[in-house]
C-alpha atoms as a PDB file:
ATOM      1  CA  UNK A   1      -6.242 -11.558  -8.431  1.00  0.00           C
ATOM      2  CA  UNK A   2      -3.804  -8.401  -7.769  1.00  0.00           C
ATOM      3  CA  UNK A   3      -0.739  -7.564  -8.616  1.00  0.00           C
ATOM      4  CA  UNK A   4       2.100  -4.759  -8.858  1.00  0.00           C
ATOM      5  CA  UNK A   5       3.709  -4.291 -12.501  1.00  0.00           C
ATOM      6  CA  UNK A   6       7.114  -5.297 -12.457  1.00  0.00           C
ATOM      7  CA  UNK A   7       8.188  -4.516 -16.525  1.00  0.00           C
ATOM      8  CA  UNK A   8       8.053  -5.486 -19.978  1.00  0.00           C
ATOM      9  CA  UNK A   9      10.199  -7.163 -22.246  1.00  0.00           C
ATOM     10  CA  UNK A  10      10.275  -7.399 -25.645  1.00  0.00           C
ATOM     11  CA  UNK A  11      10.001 -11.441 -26.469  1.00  0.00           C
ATOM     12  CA  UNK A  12       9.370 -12.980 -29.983  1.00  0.00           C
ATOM     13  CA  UNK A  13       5.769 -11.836 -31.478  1.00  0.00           C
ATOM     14  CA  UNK A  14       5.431  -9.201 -28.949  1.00  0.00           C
ATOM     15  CA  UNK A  15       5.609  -8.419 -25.380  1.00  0.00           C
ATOM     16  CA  UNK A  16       6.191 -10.490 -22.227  1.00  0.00           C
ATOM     17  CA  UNK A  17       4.130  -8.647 -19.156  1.00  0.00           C
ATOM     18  CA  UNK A  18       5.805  -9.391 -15.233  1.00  0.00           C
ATOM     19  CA  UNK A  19       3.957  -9.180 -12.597  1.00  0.00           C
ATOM     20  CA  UNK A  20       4.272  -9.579  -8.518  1.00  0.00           C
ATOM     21  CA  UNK A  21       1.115 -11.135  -7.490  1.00  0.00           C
ATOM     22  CA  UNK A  22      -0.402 -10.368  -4.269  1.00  0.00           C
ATOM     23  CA  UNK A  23       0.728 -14.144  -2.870  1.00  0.00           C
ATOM     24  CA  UNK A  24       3.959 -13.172  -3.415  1.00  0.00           C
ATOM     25  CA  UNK A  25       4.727 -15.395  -6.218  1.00  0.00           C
ATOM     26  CA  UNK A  26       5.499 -13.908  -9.774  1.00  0.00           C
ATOM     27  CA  UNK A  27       3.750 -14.401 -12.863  1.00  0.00           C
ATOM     28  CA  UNK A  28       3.839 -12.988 -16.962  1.00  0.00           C
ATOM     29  CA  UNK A  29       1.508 -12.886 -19.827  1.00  0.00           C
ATOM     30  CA  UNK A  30       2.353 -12.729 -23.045  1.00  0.00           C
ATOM     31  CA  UNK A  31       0.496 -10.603 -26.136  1.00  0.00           C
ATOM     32  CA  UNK A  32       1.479  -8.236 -28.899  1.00  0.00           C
ATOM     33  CA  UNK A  33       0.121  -5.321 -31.109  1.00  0.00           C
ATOM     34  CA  UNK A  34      -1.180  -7.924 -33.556  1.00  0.00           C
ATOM     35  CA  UNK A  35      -3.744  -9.842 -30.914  1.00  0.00           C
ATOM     36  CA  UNK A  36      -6.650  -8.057 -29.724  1.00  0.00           C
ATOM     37  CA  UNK A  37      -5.817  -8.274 -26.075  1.00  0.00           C
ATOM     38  CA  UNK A  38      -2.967  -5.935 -26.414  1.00  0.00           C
ATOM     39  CA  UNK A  39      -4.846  -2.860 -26.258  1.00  0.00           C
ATOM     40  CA  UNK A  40      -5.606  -3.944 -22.557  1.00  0.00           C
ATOM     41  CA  UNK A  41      -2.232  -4.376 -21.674  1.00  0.00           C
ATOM     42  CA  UNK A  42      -0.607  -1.499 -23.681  1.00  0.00           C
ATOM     43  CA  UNK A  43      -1.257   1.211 -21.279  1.00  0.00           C
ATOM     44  CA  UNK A  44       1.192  -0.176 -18.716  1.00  0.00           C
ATOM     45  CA  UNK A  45       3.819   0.469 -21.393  1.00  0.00           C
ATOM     46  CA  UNK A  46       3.276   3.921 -19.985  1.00  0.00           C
ATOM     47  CA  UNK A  47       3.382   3.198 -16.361  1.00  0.00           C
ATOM     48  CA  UNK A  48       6.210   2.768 -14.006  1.00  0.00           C
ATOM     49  CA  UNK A  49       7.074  -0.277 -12.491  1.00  0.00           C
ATOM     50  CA  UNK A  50       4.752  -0.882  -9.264  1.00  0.00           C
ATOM     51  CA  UNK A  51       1.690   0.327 -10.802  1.00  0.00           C
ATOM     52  CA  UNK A  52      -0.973  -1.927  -8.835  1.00  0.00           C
ATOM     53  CA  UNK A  53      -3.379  -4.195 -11.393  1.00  0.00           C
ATOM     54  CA  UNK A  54      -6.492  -6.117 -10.867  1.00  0.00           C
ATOM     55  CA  UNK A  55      -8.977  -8.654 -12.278  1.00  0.00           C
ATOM     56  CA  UNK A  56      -5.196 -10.763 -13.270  1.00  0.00           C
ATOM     57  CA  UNK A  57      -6.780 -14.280 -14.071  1.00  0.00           C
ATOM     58  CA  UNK A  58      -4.499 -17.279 -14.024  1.00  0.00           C
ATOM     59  CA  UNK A  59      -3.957 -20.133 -16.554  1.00  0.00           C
ATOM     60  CA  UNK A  60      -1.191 -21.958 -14.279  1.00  0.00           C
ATOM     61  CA  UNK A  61       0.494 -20.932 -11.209  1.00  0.00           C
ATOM     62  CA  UNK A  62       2.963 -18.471 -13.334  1.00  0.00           C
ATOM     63  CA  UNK A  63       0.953 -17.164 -16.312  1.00  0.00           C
ATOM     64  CA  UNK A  64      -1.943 -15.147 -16.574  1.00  0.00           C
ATOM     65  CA  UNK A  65      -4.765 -14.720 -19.037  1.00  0.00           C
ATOM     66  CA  UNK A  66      -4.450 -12.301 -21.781  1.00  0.00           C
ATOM     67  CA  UNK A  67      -8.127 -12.327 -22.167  1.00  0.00           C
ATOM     68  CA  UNK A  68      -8.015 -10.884 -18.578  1.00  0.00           C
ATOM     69  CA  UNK A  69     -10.395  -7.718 -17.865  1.00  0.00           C
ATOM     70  CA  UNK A  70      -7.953  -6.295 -15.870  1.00  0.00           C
ATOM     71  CA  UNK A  71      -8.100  -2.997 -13.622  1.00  0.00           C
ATOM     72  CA  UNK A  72      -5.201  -0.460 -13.350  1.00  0.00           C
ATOM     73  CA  UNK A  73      -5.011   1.538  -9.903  1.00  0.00           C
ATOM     74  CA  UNK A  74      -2.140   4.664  -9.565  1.00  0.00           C
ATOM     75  CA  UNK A  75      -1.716   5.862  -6.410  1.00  0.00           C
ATOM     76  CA  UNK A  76      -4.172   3.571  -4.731  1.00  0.00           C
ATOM     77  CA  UNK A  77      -7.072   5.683  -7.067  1.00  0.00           C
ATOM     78  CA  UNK A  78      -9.046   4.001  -9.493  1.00  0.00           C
ATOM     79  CA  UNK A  79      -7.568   5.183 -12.815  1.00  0.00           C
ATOM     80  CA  UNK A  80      -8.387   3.481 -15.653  1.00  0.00           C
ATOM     81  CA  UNK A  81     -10.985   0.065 -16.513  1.00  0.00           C
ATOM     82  CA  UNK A  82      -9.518  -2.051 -19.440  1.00  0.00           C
ATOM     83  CA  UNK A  83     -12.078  -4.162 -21.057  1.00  0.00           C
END
């Protein structure tokens, strides 16, 4: 599934990841520096809000996957494969 990065927030444990999927519905995942995932999810730290994502997987209708090999586009260009 797509969607467009809508921030970060610091949570307990880590970092809570918002997200505007392409339904139209929003949804978060949740990981931090010590899980493994997080090095997937970091570089949006670095990315402004609206940065376009792919490959989102979804547990329930509002949270997605950590585990999720996702895609980061910029500027509708292929940037960057997170795996």
């Amino acid at each position: 599934m797509k969607g467009t990065f809508t921030g970060t927030f610091l949570v307990p444990n880590g970092r809570m990841f918002c997200f505007k999927l392409e339904t139209g519905k929003s949804a978060k995942t949740y990981t931090g520096e010590q899980f493994g995932n997080f090095q997937r999810w970091r570089p949006l730290l670095d990315l402004p809000k609206g940065t376009q994502v792919e490959g989102l997987v979804m547990r329930s209708q509002t949270l997605i996957d950590g585990d999720s090999d996702i895609t980061i586009r910029r500027n509708d260009a292929l940037q960057s494969k997170l795996s």
